[in-house]
PDB file of N, CA and C in Angstrom:
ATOM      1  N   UNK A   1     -46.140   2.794 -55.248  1.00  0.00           N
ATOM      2  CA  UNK A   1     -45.789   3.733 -54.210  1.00  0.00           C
ATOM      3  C   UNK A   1     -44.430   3.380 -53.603  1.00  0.00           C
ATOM      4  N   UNK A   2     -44.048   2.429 -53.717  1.00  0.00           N
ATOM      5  CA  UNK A   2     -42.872   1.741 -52.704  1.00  0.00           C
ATOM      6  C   UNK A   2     -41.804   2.173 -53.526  1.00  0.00           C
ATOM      7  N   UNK A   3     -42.042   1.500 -54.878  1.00  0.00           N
ATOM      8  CA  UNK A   3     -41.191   2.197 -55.793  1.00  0.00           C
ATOM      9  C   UNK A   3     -40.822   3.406 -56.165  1.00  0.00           C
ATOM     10  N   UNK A   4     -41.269   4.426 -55.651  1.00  0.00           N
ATOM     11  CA  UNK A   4     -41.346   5.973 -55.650  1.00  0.00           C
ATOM     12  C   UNK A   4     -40.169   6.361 -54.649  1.00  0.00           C
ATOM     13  N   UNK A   5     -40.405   5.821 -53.540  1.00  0.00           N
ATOM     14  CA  UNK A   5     -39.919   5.665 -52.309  1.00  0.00           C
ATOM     15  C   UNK A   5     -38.647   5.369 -52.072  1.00  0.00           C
ATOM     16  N   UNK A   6     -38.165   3.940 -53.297  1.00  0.00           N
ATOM     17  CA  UNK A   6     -37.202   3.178 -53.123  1.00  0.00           C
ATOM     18  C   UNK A   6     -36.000   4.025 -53.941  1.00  0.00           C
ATOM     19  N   UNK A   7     -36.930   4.556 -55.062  1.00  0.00           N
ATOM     20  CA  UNK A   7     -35.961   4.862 -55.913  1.00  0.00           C
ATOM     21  C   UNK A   7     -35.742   6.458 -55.380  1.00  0.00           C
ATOM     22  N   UNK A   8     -36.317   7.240 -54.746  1.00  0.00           N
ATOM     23  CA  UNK A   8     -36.099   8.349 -53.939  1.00  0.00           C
ATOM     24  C   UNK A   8     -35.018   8.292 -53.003  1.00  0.00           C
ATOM     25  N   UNK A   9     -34.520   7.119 -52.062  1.00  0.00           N
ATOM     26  CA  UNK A   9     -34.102   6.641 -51.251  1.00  0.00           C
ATOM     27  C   UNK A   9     -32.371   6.589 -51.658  1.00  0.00           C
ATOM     28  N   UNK A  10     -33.186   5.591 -52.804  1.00  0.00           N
ATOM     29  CA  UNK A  10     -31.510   5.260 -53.592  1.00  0.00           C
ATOM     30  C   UNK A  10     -31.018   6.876 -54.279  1.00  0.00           C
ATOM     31  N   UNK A  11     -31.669   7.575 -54.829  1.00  0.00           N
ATOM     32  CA  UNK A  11     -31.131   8.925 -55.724  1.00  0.00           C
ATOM     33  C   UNK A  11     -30.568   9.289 -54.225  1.00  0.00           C
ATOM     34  N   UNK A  12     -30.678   9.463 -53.179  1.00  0.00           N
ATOM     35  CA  UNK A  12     -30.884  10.150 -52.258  1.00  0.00           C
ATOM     36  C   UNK A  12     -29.313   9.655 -51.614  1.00  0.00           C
ATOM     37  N   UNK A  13     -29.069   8.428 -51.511  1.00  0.00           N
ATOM     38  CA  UNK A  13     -27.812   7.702 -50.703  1.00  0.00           C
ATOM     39  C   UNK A  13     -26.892   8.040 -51.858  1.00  0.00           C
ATOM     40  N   UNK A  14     -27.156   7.775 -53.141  1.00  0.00           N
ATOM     41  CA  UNK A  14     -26.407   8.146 -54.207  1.00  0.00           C
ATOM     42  C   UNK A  14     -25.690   9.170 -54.489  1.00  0.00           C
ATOM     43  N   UNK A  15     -26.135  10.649 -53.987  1.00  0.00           N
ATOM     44  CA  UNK A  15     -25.915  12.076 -53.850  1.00  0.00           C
ATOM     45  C   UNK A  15     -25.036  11.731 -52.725  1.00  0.00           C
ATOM     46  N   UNK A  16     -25.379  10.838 -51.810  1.00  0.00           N
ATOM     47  CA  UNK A  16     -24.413  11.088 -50.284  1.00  0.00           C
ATOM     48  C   UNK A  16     -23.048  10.694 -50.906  1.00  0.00           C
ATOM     49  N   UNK A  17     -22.833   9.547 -51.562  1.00  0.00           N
ATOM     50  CA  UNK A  17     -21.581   8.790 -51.962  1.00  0.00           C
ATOM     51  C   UNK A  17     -20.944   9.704 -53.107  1.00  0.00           C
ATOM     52  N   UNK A  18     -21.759  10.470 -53.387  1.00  0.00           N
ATOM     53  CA  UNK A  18     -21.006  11.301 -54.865  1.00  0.00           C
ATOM     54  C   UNK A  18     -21.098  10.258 -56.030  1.00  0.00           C
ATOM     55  N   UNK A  19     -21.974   9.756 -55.933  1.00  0.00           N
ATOM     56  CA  UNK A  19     -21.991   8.625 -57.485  1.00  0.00           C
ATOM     57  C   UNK A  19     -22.520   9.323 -58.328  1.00  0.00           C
ATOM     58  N   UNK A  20     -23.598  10.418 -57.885  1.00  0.00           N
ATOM     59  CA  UNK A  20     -24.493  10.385 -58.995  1.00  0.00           C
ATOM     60  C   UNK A  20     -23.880  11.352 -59.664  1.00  0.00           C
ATOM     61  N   UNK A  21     -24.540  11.005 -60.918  1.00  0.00           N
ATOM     62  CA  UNK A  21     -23.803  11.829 -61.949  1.00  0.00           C
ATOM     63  C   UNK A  21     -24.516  13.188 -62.767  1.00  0.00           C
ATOM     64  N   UNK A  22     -24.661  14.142 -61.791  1.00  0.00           N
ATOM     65  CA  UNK A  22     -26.330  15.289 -62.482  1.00  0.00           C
ATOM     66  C   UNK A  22     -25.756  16.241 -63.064  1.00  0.00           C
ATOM     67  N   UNK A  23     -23.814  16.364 -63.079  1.00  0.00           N
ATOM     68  CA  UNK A  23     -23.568  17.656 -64.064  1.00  0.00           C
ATOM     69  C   UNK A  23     -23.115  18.763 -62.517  1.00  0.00           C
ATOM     70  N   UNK A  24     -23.779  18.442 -61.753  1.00  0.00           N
ATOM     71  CA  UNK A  24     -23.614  19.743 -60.548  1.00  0.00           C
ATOM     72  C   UNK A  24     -22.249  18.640 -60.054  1.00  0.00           C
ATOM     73  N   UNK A  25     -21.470  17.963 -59.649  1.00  0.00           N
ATOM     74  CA  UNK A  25     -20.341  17.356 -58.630  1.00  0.00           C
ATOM     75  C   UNK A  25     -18.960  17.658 -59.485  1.00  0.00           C
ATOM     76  N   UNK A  26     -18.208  18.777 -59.056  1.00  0.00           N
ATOM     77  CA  UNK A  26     -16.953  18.714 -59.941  1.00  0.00           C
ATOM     78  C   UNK A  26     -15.894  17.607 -59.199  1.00  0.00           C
ATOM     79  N   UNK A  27     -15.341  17.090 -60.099  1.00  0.00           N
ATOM     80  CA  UNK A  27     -14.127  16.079 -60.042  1.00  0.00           C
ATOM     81  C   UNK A  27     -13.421  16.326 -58.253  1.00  0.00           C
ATOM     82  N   UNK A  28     -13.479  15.551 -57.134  1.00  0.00           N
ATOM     83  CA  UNK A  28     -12.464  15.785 -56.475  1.00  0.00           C
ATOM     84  C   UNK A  28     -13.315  16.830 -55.101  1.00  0.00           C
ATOM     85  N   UNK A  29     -14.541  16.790 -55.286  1.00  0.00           N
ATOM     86  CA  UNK A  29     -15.023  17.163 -53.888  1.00  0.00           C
ATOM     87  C   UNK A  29     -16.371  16.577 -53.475  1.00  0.00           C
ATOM     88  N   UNK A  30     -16.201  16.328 -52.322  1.00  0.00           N
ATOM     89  CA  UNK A  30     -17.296  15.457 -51.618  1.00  0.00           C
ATOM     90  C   UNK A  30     -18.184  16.222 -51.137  1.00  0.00           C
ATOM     91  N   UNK A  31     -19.114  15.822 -50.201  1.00  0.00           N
ATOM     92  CA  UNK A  31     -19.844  16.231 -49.732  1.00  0.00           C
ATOM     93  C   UNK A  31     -19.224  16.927 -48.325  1.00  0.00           C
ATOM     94  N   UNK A  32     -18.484  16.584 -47.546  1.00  0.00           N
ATOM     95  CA  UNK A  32     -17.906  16.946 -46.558  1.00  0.00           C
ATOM     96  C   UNK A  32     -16.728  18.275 -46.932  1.00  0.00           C
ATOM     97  N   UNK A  33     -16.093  17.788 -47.814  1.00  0.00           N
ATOM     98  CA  UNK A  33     -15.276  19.626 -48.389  1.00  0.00           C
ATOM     99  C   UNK A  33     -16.419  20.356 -48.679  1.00  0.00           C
ATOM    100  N   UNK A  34     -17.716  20.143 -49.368  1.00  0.00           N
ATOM    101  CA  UNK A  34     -18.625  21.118 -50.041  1.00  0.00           C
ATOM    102  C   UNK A  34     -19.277  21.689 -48.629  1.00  0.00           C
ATOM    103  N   UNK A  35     -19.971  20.657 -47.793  1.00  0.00           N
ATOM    104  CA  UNK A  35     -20.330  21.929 -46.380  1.00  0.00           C
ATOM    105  C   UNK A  35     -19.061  22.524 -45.639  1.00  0.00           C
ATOM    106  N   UNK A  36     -17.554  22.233 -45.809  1.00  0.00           N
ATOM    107  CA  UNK A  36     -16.657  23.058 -45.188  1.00  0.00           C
ATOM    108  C   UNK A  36     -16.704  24.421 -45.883  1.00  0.00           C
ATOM    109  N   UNK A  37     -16.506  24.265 -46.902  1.00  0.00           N
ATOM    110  CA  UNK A  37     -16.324  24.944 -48.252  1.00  0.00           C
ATOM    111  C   UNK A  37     -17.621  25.969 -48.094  1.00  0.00           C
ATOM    112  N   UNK A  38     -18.719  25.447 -47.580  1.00  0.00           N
ATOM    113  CA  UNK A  38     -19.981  26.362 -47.345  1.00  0.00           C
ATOM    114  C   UNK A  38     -19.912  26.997 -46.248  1.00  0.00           C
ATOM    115  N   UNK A  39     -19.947  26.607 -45.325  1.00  0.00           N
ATOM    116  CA  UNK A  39     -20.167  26.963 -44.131  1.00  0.00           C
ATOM    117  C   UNK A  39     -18.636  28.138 -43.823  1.00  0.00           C
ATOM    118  N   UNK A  40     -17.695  28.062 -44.154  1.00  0.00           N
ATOM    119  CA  UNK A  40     -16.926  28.879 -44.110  1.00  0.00           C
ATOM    120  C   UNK A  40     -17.276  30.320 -45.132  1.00  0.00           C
ATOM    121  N   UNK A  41     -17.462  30.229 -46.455  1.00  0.00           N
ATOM    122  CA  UNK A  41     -17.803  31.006 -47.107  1.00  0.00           C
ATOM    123  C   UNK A  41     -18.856  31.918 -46.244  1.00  0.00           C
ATOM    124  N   UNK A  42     -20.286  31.129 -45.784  1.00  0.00           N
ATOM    125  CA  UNK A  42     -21.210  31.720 -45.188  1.00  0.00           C
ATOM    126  C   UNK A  42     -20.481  32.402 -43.792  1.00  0.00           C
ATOM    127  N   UNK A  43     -19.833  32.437 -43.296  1.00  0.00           N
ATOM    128  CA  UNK A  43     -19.280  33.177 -42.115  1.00  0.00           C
ATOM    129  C   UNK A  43     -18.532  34.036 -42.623  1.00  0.00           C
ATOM    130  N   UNK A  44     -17.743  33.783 -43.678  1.00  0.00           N
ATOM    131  CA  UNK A  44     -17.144  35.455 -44.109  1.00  0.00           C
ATOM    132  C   UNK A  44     -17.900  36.231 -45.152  1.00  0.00           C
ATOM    133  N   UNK A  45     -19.545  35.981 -45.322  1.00  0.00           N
ATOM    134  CA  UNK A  45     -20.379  36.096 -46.366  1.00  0.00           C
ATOM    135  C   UNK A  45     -19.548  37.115 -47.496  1.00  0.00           C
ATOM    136  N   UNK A  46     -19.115  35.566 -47.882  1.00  0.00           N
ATOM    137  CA  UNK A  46     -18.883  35.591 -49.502  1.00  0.00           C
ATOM    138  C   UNK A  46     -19.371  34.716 -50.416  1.00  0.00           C
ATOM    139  N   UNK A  47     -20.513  35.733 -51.201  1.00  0.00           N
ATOM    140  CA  UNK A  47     -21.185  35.108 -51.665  1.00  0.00           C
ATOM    141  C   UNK A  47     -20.706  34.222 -53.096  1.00  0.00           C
ATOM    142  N   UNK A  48     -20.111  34.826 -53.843  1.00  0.00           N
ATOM    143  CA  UNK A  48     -19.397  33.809 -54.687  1.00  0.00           C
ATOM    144  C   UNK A  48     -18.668  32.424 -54.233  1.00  0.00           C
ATOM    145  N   UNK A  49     -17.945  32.635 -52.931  1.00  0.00           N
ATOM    146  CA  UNK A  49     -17.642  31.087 -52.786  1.00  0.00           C
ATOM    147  C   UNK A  49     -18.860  30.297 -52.225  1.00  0.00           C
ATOM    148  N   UNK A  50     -19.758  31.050 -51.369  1.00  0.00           N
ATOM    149  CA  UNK A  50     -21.410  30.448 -51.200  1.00  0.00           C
ATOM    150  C   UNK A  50     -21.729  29.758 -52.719  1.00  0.00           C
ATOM    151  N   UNK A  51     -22.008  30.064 -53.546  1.00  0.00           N
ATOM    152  CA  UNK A  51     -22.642  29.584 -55.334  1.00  0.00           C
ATOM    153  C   UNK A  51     -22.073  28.383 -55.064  1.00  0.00           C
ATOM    154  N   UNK A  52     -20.527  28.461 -55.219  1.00  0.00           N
ATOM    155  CA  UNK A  52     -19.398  27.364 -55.877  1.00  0.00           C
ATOM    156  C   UNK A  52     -19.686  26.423 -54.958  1.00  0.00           C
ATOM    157  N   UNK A  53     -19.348  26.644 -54.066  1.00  0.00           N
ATOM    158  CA  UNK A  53     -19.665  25.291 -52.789  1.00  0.00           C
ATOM    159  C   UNK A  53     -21.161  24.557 -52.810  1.00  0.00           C
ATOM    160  N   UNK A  54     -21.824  25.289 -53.096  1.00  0.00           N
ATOM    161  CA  UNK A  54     -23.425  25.173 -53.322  1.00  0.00           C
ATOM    162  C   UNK A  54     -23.381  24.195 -54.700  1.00  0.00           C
ATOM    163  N   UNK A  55     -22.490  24.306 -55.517  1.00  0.00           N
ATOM    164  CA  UNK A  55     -22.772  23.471 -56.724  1.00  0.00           C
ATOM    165  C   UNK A  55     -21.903  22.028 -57.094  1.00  0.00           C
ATOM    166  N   UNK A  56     -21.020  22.142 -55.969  1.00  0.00           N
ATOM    167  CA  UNK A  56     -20.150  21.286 -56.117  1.00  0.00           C
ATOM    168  C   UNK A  56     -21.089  19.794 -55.631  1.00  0.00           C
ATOM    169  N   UNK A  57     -22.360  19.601 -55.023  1.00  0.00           N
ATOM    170  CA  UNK A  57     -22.815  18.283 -54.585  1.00  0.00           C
ATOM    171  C   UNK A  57     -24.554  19.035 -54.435  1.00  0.00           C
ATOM    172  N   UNK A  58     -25.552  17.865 -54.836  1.00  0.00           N
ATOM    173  CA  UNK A  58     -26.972  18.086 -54.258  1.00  0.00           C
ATOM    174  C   UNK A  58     -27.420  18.830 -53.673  1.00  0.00           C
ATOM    175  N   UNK A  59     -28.391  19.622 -53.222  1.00  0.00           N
ATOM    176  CA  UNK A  59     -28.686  20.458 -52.013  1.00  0.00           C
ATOM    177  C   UNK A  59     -29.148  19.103 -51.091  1.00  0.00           C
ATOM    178  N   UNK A  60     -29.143  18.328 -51.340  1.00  0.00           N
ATOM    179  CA  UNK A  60     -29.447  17.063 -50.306  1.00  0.00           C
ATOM    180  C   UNK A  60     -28.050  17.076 -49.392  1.00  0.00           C
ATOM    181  N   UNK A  61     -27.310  16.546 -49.751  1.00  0.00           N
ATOM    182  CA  UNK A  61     -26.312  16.018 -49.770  1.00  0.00           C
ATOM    183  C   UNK A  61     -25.316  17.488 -48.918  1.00  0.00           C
ATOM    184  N   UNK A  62     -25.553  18.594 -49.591  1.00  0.00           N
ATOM    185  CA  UNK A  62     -25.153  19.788 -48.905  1.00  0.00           C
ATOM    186  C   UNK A  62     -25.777  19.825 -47.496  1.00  0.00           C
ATOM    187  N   UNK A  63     -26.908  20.015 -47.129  1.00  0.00           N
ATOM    188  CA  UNK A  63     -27.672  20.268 -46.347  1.00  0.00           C
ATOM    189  C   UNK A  63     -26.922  18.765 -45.036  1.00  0.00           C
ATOM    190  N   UNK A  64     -27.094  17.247 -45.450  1.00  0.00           N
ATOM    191  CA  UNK A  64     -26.568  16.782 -44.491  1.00  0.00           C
ATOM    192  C   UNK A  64     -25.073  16.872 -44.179  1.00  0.00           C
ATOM    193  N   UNK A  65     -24.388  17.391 -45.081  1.00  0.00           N
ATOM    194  CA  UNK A  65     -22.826  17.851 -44.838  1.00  0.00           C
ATOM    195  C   UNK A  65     -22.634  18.771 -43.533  1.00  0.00           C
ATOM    196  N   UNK A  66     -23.713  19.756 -43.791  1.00  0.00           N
ATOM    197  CA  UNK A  66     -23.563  20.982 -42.986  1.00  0.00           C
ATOM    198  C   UNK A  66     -24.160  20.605 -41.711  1.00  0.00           C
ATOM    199  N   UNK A  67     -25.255  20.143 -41.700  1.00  0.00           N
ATOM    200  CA  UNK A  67     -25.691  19.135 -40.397  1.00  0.00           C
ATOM    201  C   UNK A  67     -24.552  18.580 -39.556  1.00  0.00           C
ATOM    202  N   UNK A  68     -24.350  17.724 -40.441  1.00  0.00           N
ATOM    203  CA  UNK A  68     -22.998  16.480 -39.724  1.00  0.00           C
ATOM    204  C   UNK A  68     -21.791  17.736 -39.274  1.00  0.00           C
ATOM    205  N   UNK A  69     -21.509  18.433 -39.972  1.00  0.00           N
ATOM    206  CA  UNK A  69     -20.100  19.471 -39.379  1.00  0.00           C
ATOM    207  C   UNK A  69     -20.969  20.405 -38.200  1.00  0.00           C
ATOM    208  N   UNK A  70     -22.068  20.952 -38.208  1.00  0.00           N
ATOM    209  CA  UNK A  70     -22.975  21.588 -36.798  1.00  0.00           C
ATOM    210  C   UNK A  70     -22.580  20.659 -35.947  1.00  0.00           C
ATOM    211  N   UNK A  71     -22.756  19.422 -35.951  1.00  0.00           N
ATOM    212  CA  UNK A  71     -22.855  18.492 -34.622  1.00  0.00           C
ATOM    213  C   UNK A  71     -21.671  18.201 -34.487  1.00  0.00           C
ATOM    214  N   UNK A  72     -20.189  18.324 -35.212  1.00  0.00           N
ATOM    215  CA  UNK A  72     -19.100  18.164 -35.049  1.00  0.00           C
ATOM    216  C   UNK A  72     -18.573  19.180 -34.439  1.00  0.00           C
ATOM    217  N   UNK A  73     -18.795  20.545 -34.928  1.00  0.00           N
ATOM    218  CA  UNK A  73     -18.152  21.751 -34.294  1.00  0.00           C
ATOM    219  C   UNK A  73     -19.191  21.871 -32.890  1.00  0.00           C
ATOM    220  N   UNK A  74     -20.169  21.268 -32.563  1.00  0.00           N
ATOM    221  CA  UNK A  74     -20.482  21.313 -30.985  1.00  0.00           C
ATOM    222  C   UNK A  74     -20.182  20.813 -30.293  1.00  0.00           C
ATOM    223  N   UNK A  75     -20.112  19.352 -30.869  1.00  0.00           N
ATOM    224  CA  UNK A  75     -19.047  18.515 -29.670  1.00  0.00           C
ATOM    225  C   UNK A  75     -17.658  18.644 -29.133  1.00  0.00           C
ATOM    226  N   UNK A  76     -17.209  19.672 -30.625  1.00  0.00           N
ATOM    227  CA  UNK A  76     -15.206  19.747 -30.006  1.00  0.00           C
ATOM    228  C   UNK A  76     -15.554  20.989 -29.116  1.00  0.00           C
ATOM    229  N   UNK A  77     -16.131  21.973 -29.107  1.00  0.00           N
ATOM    230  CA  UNK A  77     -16.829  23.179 -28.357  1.00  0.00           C
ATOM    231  C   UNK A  77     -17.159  22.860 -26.873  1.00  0.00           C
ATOM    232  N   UNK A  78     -17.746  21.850 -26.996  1.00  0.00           N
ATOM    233  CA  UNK A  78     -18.249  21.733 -25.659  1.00  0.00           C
ATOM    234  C   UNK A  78     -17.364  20.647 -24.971  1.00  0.00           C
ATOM    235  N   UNK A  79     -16.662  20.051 -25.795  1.00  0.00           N
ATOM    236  CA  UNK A  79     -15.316  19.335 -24.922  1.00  0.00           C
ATOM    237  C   UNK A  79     -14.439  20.684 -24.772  1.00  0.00           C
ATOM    238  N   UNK A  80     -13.851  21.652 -25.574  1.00  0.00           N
ATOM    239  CA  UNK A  80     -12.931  22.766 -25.215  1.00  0.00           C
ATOM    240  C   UNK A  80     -13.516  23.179 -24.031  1.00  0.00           C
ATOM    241  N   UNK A  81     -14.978  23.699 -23.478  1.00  0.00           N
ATOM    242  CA  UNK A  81     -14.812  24.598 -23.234  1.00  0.00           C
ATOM    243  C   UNK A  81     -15.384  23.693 -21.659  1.00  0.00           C
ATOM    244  N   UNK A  82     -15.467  22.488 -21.876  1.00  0.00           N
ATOM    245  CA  UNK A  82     -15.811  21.634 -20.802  1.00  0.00           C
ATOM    246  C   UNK A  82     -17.329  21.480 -20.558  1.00  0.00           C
ATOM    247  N   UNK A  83     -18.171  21.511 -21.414  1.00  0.00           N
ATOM    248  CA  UNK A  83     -19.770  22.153 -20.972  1.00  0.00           C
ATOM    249  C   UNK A  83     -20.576  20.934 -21.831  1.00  0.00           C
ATOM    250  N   UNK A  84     -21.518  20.803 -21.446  1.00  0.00           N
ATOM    251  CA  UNK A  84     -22.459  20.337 -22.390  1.00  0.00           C
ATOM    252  C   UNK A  84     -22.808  20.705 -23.180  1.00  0.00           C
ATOM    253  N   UNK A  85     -23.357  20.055 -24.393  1.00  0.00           N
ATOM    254  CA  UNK A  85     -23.482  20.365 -25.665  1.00  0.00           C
ATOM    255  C   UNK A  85     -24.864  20.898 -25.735  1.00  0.00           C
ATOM    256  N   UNK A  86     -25.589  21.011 -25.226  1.00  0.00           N
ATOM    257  CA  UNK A  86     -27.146  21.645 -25.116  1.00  0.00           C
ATOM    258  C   UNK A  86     -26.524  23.089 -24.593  1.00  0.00           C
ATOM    259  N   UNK A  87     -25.919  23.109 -23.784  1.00  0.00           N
ATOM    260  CA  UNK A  87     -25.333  24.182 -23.145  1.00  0.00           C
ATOM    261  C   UNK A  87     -24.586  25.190 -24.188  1.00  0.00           C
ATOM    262  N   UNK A  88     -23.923  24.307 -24.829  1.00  0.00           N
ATOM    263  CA  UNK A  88     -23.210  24.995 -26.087  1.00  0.00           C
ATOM    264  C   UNK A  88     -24.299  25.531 -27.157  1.00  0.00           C
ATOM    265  N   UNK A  89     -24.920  24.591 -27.778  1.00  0.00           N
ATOM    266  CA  UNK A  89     -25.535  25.249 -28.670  1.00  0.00           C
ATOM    267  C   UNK A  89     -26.553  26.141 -28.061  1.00  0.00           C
ATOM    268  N   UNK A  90     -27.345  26.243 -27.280  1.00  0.00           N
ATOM    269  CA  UNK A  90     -28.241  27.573 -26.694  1.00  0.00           C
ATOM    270  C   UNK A  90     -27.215  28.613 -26.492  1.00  0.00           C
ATOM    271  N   UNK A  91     -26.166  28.248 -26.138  1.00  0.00           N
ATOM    272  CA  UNK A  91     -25.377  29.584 -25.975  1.00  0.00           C
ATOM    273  C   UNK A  91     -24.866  30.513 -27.345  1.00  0.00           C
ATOM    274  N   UNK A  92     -24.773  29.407 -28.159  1.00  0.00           N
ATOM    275  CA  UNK A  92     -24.012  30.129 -29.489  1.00  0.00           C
ATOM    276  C   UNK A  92     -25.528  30.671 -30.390  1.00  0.00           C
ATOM    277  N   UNK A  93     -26.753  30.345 -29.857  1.00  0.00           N
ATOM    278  CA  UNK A  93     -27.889  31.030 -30.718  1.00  0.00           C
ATOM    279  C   UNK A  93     -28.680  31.903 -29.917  1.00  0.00           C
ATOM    280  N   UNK A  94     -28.001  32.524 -28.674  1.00  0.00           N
ATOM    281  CA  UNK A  94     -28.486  33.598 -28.044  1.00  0.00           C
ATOM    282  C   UNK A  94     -29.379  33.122 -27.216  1.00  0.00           C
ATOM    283  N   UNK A  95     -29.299  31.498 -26.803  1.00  0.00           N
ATOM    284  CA  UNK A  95     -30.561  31.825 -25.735  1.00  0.00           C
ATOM    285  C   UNK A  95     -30.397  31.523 -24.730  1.00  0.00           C
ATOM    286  N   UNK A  96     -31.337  31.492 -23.504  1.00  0.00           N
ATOM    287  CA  UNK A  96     -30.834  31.664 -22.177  1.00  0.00           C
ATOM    288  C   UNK A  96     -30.675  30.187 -21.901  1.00  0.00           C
ATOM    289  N   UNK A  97     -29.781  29.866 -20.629  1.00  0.00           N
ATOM    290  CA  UNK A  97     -29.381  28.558 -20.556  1.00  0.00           C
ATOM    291  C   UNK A  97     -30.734  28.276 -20.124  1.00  0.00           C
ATOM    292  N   UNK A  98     -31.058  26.593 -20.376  1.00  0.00           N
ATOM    293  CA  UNK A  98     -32.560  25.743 -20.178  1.00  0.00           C
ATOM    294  C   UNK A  98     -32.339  24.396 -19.077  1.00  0.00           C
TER     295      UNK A  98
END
């Protein structure tokens, strides 16, 4: 069981560093260009650059990209706009301040 775990763990940090080698990582983009690369596409929904960005790294590895840039674009947000960051994000998903 541990071993299931361990080696889940490691595939898993492996995708973060871009080591692994599955055929989906083209030459020259990380995980951090691939959620820019996403997350921009998804705001001007275009779906062809959605695919490409999507294939360039893991859906692991995508998924914490896009995470890590959410919590980046809230903090420069809520330093611009002077507010707290709870404040920020309820505001940018429609809900009432808490």
């Amino acid at each position: 069981m541990f071993g299931r775990v361990r080696k889940a763990c490691t595939r898993f940090l492996s995708s973060l560093r871009g080591e692994a080698n599955t055929g989906r990582n083209a030459p020259g983009h990380n995980l951090f260009e691939a959620a820019a690369a996403y997350v921009s596409a998804c705001a001007e929904d275009d779906q062809e650059r959605i695919d490409e960005a999507a294939g360039w790294v893991s859906p692991e590895a995508l998924s914490f990209g896009v995470s890590e840039l959410a919590c980046r674009a809230v903090i420069a947000l809520a330093r611009e706009r002077d507010e707290s960051t709870r404040t920020v994000t309820r505001a940018l998903l429609g809900l009432p301040a808490g």
